[in-house]
N, C-alpha and C. Protein backbone atom coordinates (compact mmCIF):
# COMPACT_ATOMS: atom_id res chain seq x y z
N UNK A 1 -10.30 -17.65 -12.66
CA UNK A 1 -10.50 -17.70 -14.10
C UNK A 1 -9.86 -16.46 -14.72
N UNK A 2 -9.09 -16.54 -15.83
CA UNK A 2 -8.27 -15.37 -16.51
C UNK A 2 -9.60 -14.65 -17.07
N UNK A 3 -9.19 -13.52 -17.57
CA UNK A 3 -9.97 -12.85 -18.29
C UNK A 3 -9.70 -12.97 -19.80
N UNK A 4 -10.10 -12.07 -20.74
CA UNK A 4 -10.09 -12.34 -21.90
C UNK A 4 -8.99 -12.45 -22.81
N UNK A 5 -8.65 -13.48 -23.69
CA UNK A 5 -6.98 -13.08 -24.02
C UNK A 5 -6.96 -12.30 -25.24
N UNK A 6 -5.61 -11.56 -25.13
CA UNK A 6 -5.67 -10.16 -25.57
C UNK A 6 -4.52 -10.93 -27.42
N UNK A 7 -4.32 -11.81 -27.24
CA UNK A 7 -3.19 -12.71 -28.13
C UNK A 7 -3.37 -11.81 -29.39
N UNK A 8 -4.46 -11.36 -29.84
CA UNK A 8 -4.21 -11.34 -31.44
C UNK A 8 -4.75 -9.75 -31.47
N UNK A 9 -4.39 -8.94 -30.21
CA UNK A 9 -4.98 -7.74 -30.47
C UNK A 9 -3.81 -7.00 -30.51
N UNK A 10 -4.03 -5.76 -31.47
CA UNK A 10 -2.59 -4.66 -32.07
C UNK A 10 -1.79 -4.91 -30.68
N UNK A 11 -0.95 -4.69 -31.25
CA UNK A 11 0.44 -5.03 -29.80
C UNK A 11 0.55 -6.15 -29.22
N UNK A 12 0.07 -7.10 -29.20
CA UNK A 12 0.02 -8.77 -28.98
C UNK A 12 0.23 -9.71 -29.44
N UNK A 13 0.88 -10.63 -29.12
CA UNK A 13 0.86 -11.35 -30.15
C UNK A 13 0.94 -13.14 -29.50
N UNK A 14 0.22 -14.45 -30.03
CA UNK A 14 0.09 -15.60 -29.14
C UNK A 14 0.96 -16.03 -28.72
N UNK A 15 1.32 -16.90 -27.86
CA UNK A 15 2.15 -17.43 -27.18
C UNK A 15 1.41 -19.18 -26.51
N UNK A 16 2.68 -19.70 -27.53
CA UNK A 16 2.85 -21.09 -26.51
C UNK A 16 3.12 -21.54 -25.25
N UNK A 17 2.93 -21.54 -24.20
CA UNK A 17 3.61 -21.81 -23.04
C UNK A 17 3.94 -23.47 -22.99
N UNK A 18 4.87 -24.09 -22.21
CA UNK A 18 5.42 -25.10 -22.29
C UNK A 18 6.05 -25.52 -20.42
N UNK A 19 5.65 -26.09 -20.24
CA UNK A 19 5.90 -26.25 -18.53
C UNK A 19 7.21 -27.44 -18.91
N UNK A 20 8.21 -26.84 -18.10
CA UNK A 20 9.97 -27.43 -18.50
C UNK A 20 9.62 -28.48 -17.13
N UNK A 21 10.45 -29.96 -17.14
CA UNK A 21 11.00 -30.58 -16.02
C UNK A 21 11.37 -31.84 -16.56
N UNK A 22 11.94 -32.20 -15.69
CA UNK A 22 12.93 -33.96 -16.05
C UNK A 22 12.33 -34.60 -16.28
N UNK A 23 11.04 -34.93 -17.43
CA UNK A 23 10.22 -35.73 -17.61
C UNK A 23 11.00 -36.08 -19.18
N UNK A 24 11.04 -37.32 -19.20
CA UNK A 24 11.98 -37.16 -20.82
C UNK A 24 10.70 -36.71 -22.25
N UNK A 25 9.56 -36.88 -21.96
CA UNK A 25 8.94 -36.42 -22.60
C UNK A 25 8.73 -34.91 -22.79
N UNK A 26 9.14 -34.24 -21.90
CA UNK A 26 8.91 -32.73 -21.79
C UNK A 26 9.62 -32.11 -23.51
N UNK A 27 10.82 -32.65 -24.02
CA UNK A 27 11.21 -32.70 -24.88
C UNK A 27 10.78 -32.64 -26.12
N UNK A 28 9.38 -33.50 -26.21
CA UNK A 28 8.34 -33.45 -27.43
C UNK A 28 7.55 -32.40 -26.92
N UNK A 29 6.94 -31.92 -26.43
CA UNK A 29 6.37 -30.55 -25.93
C UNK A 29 7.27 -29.07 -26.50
N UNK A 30 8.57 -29.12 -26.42
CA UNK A 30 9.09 -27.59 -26.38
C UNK A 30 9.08 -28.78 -27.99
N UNK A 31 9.72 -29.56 -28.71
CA UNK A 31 9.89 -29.35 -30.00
C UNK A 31 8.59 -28.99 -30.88
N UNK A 32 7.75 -29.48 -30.14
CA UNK A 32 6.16 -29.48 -30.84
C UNK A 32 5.76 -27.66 -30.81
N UNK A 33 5.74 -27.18 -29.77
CA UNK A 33 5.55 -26.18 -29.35
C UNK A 33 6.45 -24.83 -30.26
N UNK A 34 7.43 -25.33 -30.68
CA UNK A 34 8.80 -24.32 -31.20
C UNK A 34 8.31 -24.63 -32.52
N UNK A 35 8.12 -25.37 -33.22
CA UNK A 35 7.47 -25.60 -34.46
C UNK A 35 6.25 -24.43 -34.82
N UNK A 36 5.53 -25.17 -34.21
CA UNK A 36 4.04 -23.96 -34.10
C UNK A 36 4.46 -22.90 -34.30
N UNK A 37 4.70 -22.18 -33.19
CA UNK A 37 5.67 -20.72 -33.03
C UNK A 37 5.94 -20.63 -34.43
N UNK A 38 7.20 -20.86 -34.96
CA UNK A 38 7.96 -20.51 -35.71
C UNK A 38 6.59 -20.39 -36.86
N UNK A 39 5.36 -21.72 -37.28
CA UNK A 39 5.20 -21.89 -38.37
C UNK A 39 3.77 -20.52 -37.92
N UNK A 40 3.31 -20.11 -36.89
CA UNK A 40 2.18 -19.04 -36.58
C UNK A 40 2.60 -17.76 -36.39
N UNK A 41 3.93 -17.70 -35.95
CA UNK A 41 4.64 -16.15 -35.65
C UNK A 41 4.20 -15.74 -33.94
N UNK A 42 3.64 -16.97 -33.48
CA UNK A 42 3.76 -16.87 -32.24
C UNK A 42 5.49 -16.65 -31.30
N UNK A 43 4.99 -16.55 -30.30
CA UNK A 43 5.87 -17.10 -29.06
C UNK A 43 6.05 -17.35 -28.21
N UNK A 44 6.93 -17.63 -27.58
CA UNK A 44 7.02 -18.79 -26.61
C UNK A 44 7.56 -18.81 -24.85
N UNK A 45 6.78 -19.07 -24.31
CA UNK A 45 7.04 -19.00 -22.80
C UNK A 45 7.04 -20.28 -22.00
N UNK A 46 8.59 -20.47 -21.68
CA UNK A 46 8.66 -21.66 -20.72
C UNK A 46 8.65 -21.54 -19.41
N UNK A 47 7.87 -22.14 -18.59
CA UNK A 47 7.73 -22.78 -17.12
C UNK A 47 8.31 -23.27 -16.35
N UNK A 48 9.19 -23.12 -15.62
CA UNK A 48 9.70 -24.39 -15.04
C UNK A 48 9.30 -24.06 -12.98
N UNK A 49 8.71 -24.38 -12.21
CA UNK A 49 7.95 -24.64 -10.69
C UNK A 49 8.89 -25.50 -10.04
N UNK A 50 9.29 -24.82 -8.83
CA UNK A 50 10.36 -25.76 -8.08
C UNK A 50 9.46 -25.68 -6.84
N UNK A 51 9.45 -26.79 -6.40
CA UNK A 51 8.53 -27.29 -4.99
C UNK A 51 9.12 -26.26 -4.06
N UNK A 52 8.16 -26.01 -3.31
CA UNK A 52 8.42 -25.12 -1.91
C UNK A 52 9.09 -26.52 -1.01
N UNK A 53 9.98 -25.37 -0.20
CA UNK A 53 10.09 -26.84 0.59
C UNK A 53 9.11 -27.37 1.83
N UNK A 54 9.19 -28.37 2.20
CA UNK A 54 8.25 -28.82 3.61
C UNK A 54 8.71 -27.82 4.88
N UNK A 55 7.71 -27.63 5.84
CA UNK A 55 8.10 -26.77 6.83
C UNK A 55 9.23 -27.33 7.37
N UNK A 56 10.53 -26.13 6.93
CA UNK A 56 11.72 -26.10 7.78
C UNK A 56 12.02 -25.08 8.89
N UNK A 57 11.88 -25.61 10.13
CA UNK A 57 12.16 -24.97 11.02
C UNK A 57 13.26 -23.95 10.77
N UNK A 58 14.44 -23.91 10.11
CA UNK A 58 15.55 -23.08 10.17
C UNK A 58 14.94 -22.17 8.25
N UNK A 59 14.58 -21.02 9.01
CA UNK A 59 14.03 -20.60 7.23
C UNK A 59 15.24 -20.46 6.26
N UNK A 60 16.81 -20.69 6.85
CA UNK A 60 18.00 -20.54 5.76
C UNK A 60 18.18 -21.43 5.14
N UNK A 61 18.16 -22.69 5.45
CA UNK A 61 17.66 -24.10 5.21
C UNK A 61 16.46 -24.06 3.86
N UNK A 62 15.56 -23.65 3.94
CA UNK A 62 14.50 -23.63 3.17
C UNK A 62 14.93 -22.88 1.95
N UNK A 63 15.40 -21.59 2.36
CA UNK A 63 15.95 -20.74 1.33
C UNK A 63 17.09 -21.02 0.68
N UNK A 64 17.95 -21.84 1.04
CA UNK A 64 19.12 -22.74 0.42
C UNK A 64 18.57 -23.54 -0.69
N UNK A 65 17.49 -24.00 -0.06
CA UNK A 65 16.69 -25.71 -1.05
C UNK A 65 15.96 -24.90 -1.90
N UNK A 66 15.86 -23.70 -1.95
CA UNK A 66 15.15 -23.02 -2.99
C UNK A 66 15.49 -22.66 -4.17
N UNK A 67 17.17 -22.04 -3.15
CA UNK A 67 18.01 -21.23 -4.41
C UNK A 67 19.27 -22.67 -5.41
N UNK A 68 19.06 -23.62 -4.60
CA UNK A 68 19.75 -24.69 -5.48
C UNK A 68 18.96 -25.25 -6.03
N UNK A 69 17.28 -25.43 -6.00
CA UNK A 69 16.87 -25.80 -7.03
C UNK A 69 16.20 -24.84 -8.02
N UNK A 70 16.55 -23.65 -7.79
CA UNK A 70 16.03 -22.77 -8.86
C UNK A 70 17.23 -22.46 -9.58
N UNK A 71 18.20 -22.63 -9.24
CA UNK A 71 19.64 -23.19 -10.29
C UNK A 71 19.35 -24.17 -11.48
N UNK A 72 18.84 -25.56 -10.80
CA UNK A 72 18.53 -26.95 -11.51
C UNK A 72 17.58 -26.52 -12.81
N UNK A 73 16.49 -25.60 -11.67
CA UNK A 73 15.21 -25.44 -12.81
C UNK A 73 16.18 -24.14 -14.10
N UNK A 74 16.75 -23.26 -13.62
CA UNK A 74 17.85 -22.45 -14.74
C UNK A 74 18.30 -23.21 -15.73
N UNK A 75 18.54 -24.25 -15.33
CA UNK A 75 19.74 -25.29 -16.06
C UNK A 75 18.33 -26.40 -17.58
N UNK A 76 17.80 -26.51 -16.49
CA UNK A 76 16.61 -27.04 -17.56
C UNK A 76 15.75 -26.20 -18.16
N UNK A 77 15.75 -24.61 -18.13
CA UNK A 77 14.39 -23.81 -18.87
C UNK A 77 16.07 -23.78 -20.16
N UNK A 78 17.15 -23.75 -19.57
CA UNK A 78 18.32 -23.13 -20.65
C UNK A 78 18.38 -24.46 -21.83
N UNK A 79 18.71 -25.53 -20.93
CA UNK A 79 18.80 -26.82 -22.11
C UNK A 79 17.32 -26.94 -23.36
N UNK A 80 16.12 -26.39 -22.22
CA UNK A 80 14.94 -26.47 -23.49
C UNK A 80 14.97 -25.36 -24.18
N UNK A 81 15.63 -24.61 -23.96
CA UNK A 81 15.57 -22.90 -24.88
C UNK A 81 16.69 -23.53 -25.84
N UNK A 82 17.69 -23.69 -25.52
CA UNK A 82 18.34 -23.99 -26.91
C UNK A 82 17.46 -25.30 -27.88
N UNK A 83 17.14 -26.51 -27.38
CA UNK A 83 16.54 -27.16 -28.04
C UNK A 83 14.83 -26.37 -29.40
N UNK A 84 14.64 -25.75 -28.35
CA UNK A 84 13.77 -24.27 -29.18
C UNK A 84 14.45 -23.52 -30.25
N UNK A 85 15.65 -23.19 -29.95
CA UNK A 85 16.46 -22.55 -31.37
C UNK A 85 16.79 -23.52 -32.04
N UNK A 86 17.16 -24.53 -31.77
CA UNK A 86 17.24 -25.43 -32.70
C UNK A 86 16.28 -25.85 -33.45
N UNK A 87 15.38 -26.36 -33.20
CA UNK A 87 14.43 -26.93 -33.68
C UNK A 87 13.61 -26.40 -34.71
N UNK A 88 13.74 -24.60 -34.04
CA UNK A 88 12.99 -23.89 -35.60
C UNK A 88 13.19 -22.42 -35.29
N UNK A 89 14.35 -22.10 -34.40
CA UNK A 89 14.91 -20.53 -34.18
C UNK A 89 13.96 -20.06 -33.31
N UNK A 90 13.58 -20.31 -32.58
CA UNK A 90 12.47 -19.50 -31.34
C UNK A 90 13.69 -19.37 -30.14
N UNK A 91 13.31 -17.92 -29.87
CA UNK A 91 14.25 -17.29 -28.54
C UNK A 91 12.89 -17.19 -27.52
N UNK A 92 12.30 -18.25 -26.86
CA UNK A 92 11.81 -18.41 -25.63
C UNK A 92 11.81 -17.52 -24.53
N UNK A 93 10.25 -17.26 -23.82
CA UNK A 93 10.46 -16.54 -22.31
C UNK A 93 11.02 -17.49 -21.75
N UNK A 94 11.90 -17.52 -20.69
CA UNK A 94 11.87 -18.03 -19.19
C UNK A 94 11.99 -17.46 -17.86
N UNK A 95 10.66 -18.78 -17.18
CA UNK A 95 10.34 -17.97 -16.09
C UNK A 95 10.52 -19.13 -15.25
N UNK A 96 10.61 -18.86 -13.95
CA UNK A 96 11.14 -19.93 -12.50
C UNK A 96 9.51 -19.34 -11.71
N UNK A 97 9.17 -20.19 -10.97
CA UNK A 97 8.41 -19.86 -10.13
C UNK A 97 8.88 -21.08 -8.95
N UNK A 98 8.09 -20.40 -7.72
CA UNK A 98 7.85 -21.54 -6.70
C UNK A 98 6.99 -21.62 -6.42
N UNK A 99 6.36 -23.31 -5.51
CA UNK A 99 4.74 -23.14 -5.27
C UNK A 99 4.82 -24.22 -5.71
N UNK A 100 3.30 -24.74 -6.14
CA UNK A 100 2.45 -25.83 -6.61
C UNK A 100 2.39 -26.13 -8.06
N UNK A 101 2.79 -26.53 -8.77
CA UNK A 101 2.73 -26.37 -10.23
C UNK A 101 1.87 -26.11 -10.94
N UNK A 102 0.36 -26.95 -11.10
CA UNK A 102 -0.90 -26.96 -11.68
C UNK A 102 -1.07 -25.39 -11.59
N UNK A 103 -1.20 -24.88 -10.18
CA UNK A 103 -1.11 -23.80 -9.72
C UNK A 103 -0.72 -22.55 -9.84
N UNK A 104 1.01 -22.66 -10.33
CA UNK A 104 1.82 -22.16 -10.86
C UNK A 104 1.24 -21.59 -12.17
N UNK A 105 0.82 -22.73 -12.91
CA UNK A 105 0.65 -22.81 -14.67
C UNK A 105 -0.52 -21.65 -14.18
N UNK A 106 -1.79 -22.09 -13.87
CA UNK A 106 -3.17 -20.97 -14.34
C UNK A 106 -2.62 -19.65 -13.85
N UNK A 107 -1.86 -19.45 -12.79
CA UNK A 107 -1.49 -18.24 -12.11
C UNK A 107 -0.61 -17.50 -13.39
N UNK A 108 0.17 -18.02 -13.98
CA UNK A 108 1.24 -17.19 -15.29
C UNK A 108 0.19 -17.08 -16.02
N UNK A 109 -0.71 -18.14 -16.46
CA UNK A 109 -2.06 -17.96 -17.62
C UNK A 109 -2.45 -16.29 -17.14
N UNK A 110 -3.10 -16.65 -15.88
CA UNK A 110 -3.92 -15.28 -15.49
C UNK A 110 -2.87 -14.19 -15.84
N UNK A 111 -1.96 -13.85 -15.45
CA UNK A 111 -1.25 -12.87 -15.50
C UNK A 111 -0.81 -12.58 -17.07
N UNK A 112 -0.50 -13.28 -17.87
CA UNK A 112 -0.16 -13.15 -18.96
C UNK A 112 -1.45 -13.51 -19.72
N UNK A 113 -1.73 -12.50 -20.41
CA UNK A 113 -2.80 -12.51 -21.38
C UNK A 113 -2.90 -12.57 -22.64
N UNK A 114 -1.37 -13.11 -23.56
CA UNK A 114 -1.56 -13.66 -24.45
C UNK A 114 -0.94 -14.73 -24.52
N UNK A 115 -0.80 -15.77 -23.04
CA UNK A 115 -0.90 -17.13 -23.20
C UNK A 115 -1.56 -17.74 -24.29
N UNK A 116 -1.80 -18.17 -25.05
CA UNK A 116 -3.16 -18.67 -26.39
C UNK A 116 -3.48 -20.31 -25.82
N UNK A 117 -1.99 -20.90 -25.60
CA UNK A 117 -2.04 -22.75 -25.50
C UNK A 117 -0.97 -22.91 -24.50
N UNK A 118 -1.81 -24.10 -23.84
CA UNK A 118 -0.76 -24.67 -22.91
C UNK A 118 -0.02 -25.94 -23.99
N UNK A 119 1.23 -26.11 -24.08
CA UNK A 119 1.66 -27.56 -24.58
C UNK A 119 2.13 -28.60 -23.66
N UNK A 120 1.70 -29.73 -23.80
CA UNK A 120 2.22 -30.65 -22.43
C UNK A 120 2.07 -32.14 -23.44
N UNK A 121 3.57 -33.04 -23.07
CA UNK A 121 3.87 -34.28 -23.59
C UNK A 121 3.08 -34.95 -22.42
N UNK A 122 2.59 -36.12 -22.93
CA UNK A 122 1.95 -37.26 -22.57
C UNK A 122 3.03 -38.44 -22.48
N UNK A 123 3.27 -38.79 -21.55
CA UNK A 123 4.06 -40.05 -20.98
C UNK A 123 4.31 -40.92 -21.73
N UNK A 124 4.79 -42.12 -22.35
CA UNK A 124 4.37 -43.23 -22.98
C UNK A 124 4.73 -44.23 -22.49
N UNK A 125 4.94 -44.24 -21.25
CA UNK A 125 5.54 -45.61 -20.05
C UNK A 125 4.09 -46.19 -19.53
N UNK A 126 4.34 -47.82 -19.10
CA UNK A 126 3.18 -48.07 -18.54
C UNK A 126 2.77 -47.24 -17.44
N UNK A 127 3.40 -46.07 -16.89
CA UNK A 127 2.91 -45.43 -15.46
C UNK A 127 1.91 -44.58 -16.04
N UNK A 128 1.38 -44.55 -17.30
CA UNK A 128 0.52 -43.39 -17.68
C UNK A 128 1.06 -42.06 -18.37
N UNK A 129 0.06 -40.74 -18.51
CA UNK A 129 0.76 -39.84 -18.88
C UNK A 129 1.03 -38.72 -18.55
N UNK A 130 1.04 -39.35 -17.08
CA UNK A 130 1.94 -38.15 -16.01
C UNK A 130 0.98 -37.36 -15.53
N UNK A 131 1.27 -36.96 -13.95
CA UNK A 131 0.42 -36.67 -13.21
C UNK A 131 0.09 -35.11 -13.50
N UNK A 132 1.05 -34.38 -14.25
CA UNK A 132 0.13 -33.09 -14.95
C UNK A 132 -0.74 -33.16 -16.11
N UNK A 133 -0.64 -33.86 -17.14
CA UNK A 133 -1.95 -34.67 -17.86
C UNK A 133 -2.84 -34.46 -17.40
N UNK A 134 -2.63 -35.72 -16.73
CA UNK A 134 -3.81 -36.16 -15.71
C UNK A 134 -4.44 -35.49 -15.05
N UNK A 135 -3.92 -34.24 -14.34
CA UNK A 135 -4.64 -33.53 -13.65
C UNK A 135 -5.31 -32.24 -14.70
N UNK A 136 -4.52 -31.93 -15.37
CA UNK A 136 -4.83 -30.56 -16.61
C UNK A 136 -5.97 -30.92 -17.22
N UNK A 137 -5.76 -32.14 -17.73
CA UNK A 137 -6.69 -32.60 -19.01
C UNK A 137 -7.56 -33.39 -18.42
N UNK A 138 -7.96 -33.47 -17.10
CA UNK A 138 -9.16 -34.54 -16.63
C UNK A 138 -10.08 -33.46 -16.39
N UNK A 139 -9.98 -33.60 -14.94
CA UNK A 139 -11.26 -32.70 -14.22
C UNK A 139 -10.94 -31.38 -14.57
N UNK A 140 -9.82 -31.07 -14.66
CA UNK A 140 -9.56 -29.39 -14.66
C UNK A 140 -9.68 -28.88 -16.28
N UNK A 141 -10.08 -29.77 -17.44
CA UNK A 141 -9.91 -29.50 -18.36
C UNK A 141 -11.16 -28.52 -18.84
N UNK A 142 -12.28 -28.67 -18.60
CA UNK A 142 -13.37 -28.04 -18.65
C UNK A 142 -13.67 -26.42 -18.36
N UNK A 143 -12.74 -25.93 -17.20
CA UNK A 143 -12.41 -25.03 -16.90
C UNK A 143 -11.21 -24.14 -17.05
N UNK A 144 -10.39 -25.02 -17.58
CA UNK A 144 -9.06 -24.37 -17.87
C UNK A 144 -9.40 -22.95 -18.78
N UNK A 145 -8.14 -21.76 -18.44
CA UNK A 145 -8.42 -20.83 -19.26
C UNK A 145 -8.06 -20.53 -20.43
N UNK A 146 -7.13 -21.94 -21.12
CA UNK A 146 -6.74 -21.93 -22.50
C UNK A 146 -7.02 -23.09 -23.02
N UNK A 147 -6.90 -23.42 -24.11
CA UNK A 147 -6.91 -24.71 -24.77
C UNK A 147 -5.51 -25.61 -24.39
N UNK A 148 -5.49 -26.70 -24.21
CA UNK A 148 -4.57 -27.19 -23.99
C UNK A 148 -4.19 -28.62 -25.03
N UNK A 149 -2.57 -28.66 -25.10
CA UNK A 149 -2.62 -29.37 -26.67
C UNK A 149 -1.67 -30.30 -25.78
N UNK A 150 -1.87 -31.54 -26.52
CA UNK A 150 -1.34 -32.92 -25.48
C UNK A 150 -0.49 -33.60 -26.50
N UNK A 151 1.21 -33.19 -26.33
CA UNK A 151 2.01 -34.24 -27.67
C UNK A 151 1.93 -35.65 -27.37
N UNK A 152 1.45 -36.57 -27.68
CA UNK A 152 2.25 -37.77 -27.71
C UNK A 152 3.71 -38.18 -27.40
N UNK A 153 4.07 -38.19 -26.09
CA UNK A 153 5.80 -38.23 -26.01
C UNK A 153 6.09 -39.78 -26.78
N UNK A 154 5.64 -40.76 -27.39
CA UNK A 154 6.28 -41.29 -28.24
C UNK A 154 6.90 -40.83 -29.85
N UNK A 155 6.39 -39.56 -30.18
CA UNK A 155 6.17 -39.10 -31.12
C UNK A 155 8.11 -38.43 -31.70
N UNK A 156 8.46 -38.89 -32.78
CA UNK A 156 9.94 -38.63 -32.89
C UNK A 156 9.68 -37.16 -33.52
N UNK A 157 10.83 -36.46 -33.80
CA UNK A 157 11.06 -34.90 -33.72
C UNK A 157 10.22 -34.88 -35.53
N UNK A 158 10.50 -35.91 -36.63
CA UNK A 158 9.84 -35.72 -37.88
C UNK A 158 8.88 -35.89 -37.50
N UNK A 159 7.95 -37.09 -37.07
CA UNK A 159 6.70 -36.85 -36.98
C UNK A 159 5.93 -35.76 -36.15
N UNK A 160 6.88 -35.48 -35.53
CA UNK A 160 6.27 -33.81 -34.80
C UNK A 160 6.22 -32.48 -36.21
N UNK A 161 7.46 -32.87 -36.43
CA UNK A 161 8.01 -31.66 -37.60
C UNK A 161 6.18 -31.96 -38.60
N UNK A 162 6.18 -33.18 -38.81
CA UNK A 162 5.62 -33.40 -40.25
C UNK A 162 3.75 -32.73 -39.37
N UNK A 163 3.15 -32.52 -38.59
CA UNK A 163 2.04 -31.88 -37.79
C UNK A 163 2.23 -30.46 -37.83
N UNK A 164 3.18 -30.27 -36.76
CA UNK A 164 3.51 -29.15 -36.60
C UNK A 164 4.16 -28.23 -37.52
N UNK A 165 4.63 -28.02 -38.43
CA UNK A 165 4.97 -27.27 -39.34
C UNK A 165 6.32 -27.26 -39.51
């Protein structure tokens, strides 16, 4: 469990976080998220968690599959950072981690203490709304150490604009 957040104390200031990946909804999340920001004077820290790999006997092997997908994940925290300046001029953290994702997320929470909100798009395919949803906002929601805000990924960039500021 994080400790207390420091977001709105002299020298602080809130922050959106936004967990980046090839989900096409992830998209309504950083626009929803870059809005806010811009319209609270917050800012903004993107996520992006690249799977460890499965035990590879040869550890260069492992460390190869690491460093080419922490390229991929580069390539996607960069495409959502510009979509962030666009959308309403926010110059975004980005950060790469490896590991477990869910995992990933409370671990940057803890460490960063003026996390304020997690933002995370909701799916709109019959498969549901995605297995970080699902896991954030079910059982783990009760305990989570921030509030967490859930876009509607059907939601187009005006009707985000017209909420969000």
């Amino acid at each position: 469990m994080s400790g207390q957040r420091r977001s709105y104390e002299a020298g602080h200031r809130p922050k959106f976080m936004v967990v980046i990946d090839k989900t096409s909804e992830c998209a309504r999340a950083v626009h929803f998220a870059s809005r806010r920001c811009a319209r609270t004077g917050a800012s903004m820290i993107m996520l992006a968690v690249v799977d460890p790999p499965d035990n590879f006997e040869w550890i260069g092997v492992g460390e190869a599959m690491i460093e080419e997908a922490s390229e991929e994940a580069a390539k996607l925290l960069e495409n959502a950072a510009r979509e962030a300046r666009s959308a309403a001029g926010v110059e975004p953290e980005q950060v790469i981690r490896v590991g477990v994702r869910a995992e990933e997320i409370i671990k940057l929470i803890n460490e960063d203490e003026d996390v304020s909100f997690l933002v995370l798009a909701a799916g709109s395919g019959k498969e549901g709304p995605g297995p970080l949803v699902s896991t954030l906002a079910g059982k783990a929601a009760s305990t989570f150490p921030v509030p967490i805000v859930i876009v509607p990924g059907s939601l187009t960039d005006e009707e985000i604009d017209a909420l969000a500021g």
